[in-house]
C-alpha atoms as a PDB file:
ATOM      1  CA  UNK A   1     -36.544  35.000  16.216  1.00  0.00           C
ATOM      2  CA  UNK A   2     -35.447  31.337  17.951  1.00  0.00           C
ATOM      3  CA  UNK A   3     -32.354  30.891  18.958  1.00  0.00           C
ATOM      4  CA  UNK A   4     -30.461  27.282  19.538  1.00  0.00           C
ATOM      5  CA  UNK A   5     -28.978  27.237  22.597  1.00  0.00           C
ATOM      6  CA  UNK A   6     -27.273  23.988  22.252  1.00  0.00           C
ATOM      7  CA  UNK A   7     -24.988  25.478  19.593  1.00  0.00           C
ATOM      8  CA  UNK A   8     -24.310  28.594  21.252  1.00  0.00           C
ATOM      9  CA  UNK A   9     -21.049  28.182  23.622  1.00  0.00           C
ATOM     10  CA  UNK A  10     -20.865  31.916  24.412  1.00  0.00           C
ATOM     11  CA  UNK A  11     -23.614  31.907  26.314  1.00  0.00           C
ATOM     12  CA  UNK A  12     -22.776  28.775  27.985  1.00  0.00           C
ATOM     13  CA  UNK A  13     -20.837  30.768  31.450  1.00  0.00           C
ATOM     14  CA  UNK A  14     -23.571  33.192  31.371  1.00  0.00           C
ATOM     15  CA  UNK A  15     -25.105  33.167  34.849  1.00  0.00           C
ATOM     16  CA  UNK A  16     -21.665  32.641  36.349  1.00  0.00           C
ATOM     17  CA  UNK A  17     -20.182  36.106  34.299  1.00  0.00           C
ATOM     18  CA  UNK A  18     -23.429  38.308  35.060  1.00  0.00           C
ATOM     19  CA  UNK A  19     -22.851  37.253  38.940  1.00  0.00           C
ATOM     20  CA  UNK A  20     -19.285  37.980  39.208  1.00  0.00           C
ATOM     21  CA  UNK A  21     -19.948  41.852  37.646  1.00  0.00           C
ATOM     22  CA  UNK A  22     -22.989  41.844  39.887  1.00  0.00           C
ATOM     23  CA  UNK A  23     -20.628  41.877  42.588  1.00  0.00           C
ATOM     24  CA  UNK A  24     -17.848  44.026  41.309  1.00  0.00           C
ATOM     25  CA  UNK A  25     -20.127  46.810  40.774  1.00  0.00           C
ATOM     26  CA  UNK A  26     -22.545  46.664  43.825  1.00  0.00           C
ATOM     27  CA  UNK A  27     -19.190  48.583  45.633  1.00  0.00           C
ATOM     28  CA  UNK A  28     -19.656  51.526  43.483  1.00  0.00           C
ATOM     29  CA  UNK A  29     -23.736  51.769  43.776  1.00  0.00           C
ATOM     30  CA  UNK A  30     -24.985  54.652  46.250  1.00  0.00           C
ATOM     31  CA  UNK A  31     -28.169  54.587  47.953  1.00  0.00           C
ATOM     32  CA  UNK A  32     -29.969  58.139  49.860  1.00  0.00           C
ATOM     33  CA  UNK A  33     -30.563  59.154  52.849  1.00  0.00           C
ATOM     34  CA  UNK A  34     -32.276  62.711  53.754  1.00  0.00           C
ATOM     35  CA  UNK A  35     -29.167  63.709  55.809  1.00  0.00           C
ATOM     36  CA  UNK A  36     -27.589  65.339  52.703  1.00  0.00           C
ATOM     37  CA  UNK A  37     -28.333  69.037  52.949  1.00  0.00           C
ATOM     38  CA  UNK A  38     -29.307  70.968  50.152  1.00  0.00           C
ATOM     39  CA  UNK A  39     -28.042  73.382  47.812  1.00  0.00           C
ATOM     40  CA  UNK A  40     -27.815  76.633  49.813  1.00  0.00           C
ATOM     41  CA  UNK A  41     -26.547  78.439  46.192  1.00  0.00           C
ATOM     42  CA  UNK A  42     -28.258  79.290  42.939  1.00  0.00           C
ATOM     43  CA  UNK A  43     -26.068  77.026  40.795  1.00  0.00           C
ATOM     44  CA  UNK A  44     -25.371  77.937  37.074  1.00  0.00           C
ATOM     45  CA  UNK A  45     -27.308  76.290  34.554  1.00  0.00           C
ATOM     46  CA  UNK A  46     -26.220  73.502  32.592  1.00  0.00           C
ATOM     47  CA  UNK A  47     -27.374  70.838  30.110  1.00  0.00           C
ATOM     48  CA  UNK A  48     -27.830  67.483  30.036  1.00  0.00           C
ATOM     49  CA  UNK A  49     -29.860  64.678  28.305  1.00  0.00           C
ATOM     50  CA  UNK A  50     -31.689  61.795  30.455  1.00  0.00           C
ATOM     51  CA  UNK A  51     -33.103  58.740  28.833  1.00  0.00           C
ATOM     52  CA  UNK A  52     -35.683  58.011  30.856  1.00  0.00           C
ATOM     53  CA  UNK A  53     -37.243  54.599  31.185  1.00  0.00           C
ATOM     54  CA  UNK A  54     -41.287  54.223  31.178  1.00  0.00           C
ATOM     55  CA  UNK A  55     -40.772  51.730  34.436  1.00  0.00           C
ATOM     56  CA  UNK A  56     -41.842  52.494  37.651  1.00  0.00           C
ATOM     57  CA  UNK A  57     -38.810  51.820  38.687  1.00  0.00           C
ATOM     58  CA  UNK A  58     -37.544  55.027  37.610  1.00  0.00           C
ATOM     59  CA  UNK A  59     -40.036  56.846  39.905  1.00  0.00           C
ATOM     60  CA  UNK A  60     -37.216  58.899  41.921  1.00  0.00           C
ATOM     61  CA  UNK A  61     -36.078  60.466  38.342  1.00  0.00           C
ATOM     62  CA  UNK A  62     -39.681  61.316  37.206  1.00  0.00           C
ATOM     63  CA  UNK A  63     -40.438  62.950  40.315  1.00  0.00           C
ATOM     64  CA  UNK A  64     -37.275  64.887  39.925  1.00  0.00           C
ATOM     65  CA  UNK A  65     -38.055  66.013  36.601  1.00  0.00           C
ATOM     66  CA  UNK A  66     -41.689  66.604  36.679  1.00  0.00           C
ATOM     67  CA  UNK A  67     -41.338  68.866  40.031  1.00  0.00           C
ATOM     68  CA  UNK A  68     -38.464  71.280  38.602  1.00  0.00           C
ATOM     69  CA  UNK A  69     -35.459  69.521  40.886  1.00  0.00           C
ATOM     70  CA  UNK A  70     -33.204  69.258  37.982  1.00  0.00           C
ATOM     71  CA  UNK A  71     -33.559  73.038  37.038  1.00  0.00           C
ATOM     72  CA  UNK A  72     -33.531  73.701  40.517  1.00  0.00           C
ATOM     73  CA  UNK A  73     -29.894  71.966  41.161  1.00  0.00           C
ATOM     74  CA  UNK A  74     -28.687  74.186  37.860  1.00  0.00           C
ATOM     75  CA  UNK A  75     -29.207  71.693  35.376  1.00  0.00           C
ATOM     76  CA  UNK A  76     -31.686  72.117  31.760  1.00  0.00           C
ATOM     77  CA  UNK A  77     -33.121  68.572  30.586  1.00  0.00           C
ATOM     78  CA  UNK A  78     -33.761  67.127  28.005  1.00  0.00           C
ATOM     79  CA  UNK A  79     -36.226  63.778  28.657  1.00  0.00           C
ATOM     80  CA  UNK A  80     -35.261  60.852  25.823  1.00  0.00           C
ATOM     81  CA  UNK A  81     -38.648  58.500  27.193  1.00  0.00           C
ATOM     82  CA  UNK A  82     -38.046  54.883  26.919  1.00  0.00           C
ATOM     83  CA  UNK A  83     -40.606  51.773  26.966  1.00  0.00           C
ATOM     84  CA  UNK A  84     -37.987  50.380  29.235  1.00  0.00           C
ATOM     85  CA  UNK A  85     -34.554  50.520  30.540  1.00  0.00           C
ATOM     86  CA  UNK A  86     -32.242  48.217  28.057  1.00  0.00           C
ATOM     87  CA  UNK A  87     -33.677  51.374  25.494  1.00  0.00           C
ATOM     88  CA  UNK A  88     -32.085  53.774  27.420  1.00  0.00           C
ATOM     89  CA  UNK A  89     -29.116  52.825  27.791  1.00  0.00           C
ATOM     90  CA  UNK A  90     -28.826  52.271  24.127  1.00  0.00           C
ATOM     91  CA  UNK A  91     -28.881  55.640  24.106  1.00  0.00           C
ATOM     92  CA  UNK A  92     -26.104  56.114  26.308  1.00  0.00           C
ATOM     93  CA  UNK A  93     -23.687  53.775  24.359  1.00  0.00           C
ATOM     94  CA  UNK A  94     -24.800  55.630  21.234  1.00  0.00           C
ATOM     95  CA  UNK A  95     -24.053  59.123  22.304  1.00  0.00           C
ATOM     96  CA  UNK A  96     -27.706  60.463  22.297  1.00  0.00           C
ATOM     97  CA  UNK A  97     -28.023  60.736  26.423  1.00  0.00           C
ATOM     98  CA  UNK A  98     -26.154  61.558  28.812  1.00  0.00           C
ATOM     99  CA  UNK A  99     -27.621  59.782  31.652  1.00  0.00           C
ATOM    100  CA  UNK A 100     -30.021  57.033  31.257  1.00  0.00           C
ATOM    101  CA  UNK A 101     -32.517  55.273  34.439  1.00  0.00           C
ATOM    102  CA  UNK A 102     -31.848  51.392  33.488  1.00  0.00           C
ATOM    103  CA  UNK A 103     -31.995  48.007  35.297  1.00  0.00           C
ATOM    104  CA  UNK A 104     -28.428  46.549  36.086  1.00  0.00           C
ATOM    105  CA  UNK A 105     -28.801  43.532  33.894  1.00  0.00           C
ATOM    106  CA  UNK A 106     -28.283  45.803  30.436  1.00  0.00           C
ATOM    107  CA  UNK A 107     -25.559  47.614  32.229  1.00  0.00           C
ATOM    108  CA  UNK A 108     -23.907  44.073  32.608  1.00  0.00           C
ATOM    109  CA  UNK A 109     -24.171  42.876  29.389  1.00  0.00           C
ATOM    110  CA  UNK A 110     -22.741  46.295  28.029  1.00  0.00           C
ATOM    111  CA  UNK A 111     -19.950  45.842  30.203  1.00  0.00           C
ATOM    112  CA  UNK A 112     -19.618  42.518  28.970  1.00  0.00           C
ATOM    113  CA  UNK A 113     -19.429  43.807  25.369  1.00  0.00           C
ATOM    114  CA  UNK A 114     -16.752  46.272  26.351  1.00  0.00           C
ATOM    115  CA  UNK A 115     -18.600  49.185  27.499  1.00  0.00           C
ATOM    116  CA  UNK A 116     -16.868  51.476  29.938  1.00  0.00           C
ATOM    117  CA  UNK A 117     -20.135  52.227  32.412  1.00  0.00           C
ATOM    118  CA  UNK A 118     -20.242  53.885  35.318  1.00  0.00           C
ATOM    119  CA  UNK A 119     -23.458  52.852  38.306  1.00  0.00           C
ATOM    120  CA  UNK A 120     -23.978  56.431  39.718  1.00  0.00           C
ATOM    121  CA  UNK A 121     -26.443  55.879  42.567  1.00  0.00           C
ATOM    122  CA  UNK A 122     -29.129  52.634  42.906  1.00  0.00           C
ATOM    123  CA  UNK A 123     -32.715  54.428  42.798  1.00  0.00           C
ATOM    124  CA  UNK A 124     -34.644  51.533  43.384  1.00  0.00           C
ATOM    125  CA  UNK A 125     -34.793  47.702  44.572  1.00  0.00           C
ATOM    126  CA  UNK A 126     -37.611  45.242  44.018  1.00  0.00           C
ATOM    127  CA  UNK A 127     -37.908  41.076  44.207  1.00  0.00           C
ATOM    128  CA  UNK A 128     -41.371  40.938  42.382  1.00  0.00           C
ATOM    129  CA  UNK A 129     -41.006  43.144  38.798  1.00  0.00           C
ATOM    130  CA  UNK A 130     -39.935  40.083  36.817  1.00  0.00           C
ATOM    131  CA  UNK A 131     -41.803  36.677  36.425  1.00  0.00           C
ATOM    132  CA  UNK A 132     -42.696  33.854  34.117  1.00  0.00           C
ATOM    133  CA  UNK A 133     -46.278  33.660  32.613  1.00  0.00           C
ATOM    134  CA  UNK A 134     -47.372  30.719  31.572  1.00  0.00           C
ATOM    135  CA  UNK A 135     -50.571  28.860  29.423  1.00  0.00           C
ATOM    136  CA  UNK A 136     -52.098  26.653  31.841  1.00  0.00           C
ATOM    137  CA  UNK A 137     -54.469  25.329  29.187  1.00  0.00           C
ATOM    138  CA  UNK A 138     -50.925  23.700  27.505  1.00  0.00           C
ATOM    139  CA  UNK A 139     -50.287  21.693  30.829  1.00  0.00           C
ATOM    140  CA  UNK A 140     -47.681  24.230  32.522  1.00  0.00           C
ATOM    141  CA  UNK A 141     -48.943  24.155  35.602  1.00  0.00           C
ATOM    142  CA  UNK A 142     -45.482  23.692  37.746  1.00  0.00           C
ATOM    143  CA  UNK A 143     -42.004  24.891  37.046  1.00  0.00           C
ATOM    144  CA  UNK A 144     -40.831  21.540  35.958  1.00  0.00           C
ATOM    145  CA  UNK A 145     -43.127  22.163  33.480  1.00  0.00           C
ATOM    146  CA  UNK A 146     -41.031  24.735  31.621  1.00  0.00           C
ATOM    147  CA  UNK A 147     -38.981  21.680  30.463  1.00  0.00           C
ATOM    148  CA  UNK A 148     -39.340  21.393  26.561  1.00  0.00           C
ATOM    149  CA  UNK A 149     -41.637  24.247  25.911  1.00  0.00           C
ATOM    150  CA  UNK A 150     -41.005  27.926  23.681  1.00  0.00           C
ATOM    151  CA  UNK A 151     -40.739  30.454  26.162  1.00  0.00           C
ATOM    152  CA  UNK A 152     -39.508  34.310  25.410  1.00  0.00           C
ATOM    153  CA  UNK A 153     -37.620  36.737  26.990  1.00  0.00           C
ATOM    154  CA  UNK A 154     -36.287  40.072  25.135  1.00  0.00           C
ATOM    155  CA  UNK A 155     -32.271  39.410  25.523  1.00  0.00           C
ATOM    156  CA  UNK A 156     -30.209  41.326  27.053  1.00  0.00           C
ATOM    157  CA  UNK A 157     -33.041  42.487  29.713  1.00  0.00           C
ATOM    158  CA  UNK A 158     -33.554  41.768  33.482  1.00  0.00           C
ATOM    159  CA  UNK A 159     -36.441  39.061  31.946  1.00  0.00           C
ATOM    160  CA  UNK A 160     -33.640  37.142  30.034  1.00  0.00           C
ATOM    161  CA  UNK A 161     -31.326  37.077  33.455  1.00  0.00           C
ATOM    162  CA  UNK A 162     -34.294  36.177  35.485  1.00  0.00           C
ATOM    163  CA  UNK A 163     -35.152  33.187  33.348  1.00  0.00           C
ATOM    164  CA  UNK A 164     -31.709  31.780  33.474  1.00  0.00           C
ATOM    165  CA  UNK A 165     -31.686  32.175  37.141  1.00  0.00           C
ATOM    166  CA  UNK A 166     -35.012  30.393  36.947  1.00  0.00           C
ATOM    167  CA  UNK A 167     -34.385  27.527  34.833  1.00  0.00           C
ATOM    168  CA  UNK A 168     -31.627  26.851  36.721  1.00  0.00           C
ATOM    169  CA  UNK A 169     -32.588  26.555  40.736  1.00  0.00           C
ATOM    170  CA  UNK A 170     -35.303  24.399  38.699  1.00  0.00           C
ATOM    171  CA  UNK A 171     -32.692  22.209  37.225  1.00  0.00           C
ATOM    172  CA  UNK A 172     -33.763  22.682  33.775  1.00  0.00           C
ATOM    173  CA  UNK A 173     -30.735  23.600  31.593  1.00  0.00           C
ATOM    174  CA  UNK A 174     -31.274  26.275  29.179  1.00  0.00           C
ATOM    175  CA  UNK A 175     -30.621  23.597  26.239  1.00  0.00           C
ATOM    176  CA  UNK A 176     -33.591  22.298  27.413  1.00  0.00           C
ATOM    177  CA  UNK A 177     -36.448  24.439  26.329  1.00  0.00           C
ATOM    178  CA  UNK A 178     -36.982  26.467  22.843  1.00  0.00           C
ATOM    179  CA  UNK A 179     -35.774  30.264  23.615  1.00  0.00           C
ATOM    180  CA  UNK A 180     -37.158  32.855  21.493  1.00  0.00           C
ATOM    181  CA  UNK A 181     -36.402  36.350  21.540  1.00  0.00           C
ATOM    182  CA  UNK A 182     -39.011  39.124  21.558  1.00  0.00           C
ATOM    183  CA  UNK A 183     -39.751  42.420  22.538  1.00  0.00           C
ATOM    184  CA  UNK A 184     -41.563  43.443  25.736  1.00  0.00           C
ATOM    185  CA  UNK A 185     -44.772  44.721  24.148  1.00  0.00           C
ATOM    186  CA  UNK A 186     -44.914  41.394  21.848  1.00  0.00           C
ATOM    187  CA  UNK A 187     -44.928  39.071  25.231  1.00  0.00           C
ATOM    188  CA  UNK A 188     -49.159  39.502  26.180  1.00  0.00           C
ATOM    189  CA  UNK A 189     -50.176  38.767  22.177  1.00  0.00           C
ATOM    190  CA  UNK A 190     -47.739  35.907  21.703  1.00  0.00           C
ATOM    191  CA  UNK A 191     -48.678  34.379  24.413  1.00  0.00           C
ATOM    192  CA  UNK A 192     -52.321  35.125  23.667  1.00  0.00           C
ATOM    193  CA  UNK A 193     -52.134  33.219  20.469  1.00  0.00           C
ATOM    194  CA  UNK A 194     -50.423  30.482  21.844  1.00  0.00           C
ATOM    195  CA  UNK A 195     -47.232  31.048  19.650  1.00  0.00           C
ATOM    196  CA  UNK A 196     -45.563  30.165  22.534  1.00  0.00           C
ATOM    197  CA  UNK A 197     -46.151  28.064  26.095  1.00  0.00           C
ATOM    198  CA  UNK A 198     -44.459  31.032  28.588  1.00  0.00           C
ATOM    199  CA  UNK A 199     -42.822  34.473  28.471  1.00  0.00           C
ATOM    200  CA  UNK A 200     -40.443  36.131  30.959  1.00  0.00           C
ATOM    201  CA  UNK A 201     -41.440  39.537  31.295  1.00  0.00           C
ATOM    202  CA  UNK A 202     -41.263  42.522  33.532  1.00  0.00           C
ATOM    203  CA  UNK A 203     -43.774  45.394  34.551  1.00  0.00           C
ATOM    204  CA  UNK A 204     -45.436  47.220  33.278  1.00  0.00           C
ATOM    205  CA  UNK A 205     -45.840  44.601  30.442  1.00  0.00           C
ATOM    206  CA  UNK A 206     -45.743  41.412  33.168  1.00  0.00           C
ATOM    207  CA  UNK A 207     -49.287  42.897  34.422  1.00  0.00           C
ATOM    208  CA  UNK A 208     -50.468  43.194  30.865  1.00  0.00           C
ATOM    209  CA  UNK A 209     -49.382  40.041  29.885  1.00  0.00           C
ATOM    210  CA  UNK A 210     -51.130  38.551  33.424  1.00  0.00           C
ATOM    211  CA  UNK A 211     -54.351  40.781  32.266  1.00  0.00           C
ATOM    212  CA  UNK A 212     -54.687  39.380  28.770  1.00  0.00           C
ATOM    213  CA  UNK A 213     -53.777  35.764  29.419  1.00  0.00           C
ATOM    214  CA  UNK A 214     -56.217  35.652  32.402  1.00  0.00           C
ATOM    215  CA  UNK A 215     -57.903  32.220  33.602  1.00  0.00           C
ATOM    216  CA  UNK A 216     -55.856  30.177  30.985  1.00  0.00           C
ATOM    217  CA  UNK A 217     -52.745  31.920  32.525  1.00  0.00           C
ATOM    218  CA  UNK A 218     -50.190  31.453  35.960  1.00  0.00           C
ATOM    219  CA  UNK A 219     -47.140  33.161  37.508  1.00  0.00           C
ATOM    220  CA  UNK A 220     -44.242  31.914  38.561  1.00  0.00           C
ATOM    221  CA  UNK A 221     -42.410  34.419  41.028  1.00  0.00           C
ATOM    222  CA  UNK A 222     -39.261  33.525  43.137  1.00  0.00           C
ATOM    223  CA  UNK A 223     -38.332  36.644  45.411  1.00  0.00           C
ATOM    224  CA  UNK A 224     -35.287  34.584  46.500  1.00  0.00           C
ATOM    225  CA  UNK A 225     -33.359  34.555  43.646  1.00  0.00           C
ATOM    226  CA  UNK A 226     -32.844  37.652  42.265  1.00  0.00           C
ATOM    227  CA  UNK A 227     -33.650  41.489  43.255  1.00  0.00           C
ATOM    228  CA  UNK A 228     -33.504  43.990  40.881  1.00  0.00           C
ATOM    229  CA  UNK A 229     -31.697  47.131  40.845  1.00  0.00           C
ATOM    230  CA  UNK A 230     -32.840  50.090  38.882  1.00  0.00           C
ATOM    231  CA  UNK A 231     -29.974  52.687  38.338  1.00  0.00           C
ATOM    232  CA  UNK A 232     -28.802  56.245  36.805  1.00  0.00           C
ATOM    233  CA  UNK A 233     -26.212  55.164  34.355  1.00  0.00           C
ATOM    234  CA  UNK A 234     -23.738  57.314  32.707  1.00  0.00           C
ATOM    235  CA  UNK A 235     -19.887  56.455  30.765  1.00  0.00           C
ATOM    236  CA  UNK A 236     -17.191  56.754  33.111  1.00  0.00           C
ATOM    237  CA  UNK A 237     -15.668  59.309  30.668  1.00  0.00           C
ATOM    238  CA  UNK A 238     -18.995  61.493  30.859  1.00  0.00           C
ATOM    239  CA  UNK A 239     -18.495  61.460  34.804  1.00  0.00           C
ATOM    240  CA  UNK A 240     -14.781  61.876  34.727  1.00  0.00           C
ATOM    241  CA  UNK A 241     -15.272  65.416  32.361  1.00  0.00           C
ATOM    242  CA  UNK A 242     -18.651  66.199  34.192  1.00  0.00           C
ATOM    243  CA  UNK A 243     -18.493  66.057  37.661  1.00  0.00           C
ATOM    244  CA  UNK A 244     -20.447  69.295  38.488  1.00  0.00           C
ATOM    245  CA  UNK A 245     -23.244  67.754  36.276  1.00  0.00           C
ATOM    246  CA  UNK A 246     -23.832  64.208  37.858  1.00  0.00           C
ATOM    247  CA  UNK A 247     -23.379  66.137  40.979  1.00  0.00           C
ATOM    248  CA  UNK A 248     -26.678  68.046  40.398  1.00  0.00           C
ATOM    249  CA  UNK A 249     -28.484  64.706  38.898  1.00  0.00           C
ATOM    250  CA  UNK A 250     -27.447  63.190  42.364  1.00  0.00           C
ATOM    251  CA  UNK A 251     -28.601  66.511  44.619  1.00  0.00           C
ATOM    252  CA  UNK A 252     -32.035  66.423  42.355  1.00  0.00           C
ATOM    253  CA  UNK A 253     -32.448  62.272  42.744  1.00  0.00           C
ATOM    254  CA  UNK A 254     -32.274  63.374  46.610  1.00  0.00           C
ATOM    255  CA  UNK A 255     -34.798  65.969  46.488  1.00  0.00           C
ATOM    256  CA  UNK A 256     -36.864  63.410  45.112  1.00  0.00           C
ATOM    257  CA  UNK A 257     -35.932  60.686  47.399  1.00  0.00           C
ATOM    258  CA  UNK A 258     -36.762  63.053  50.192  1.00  0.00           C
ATOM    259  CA  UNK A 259     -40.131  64.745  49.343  1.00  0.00           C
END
């Protein structure tokens, strides 16, 4: 699917929107620390859904899972697994999770869209999961090069608010190049075929988009410009009615942090 920027105006203040709510909610974001003592009580056991995302990222919730900390703090699981985080959070917003482990970027655009979200703790920070690929053998060999050419990015994703943030410290306007719309798992064969000059993806499928591409392909990283955040997500009216239960998520996210 290609989309025409130039006659799309609501996209227009994007960068400037997504950095405002950035900010608003980076007050209500919690990191760990291994100060917090633990549960000293056999809590009673209650259920919740996570959708989990396949990321890395997500790493602190896997462990918690996978090692018995959520039954442990009291609470029964149910896993929803996720290719990535955007997927997750769907299932948040459509009432089939609870909790889901999900970049902030999605989180923004759903509160964009009207969502009522709620950032329960930040699991995770990196400056190097998202990047542009691009086909050397089609003369990209610079950013400048971007100008004019079909590059991807699956919207609504950390790859789609990368790329703006790209295009522009590069001082190419969004107008300015082709912008199509795919899925993650599409980017690597795309690109492959040469149905398109670049892709902006993330990990796991940035490395197997690097991996198939290979000699014909480069990378374009800019730690300086954007670090993501990878989050447990819930709807602020889930938290307000279940405090006992994101309590436990938060105690088992700890055990994780700190073992």
């Amino acid at each position: 699917m290609t989309v025409n920027r130039k006659t799309s105006t609501q996209r227009k203040p994007f960068l400037n929107r997504m950095v405002l709510a950035m900010v608003t909610l980076a007050a209500v974001t919690c990191l760990f620390a291994c100060d917090w003592p633990e549960s000293k009580s056999v809590a009673p056991v209650e259920k919740a859904t996570i959708a989990f995302s396949s990321s890395h990222n997500a790493f602190l919730a896997d462990v918690a899972q996978v090692k018995g900390f959520f039954q442990q703090e009291g609470l029964e699981v149910t896993p929803h697994l996720h290719a990535y985080g955007k997927l997750a959070l769907d299932d948040v917003l459509a009432g089939k999770a609870d909790f889901a482990t999900v970049a902030e970027t999605p989180v923004m655009f759903a509160i964009l869209n009207g969502a009522d979200l709620f950032i329960i703790a930040t699991i995770h920070k990196t400056k190097t999961d998202d990047a542009i690929v691009a086909r050397t053998d089609k003369g990209i060999v610079t950013p400048s090069d971007l100008k004019g050419r079909k590059i991807a990015a699956t919207f609504g994703t950390t790859s789609d608010f990368f790329l703006d943030v790209f295009l522009a410290v590069n001082a190419i306007a969004r107008e300015d190049i082709e912008l199509v719309n795919l899925q993650q798992e599409e980017m690597a064969q795309a690109l492959a075929e040469g149905k398109i000059d670049a892709v902006a993806a993330f990990n796991p499928f940035l490395l197997a988009t690097q991996k198939q591409i290979g000699e014909s392909g480069t990378t374009f990283y800019n730690k300086k410009i954007y670090t993501k955040t990878f989050n447990i997500v819930s709807t602020k009216e889930f938290v307000n009615r279940n405090p006992g239960k994101v309590n436990k998520v938060l105690r088992a996210l700890y055990r994780s942090h700190c073992n």
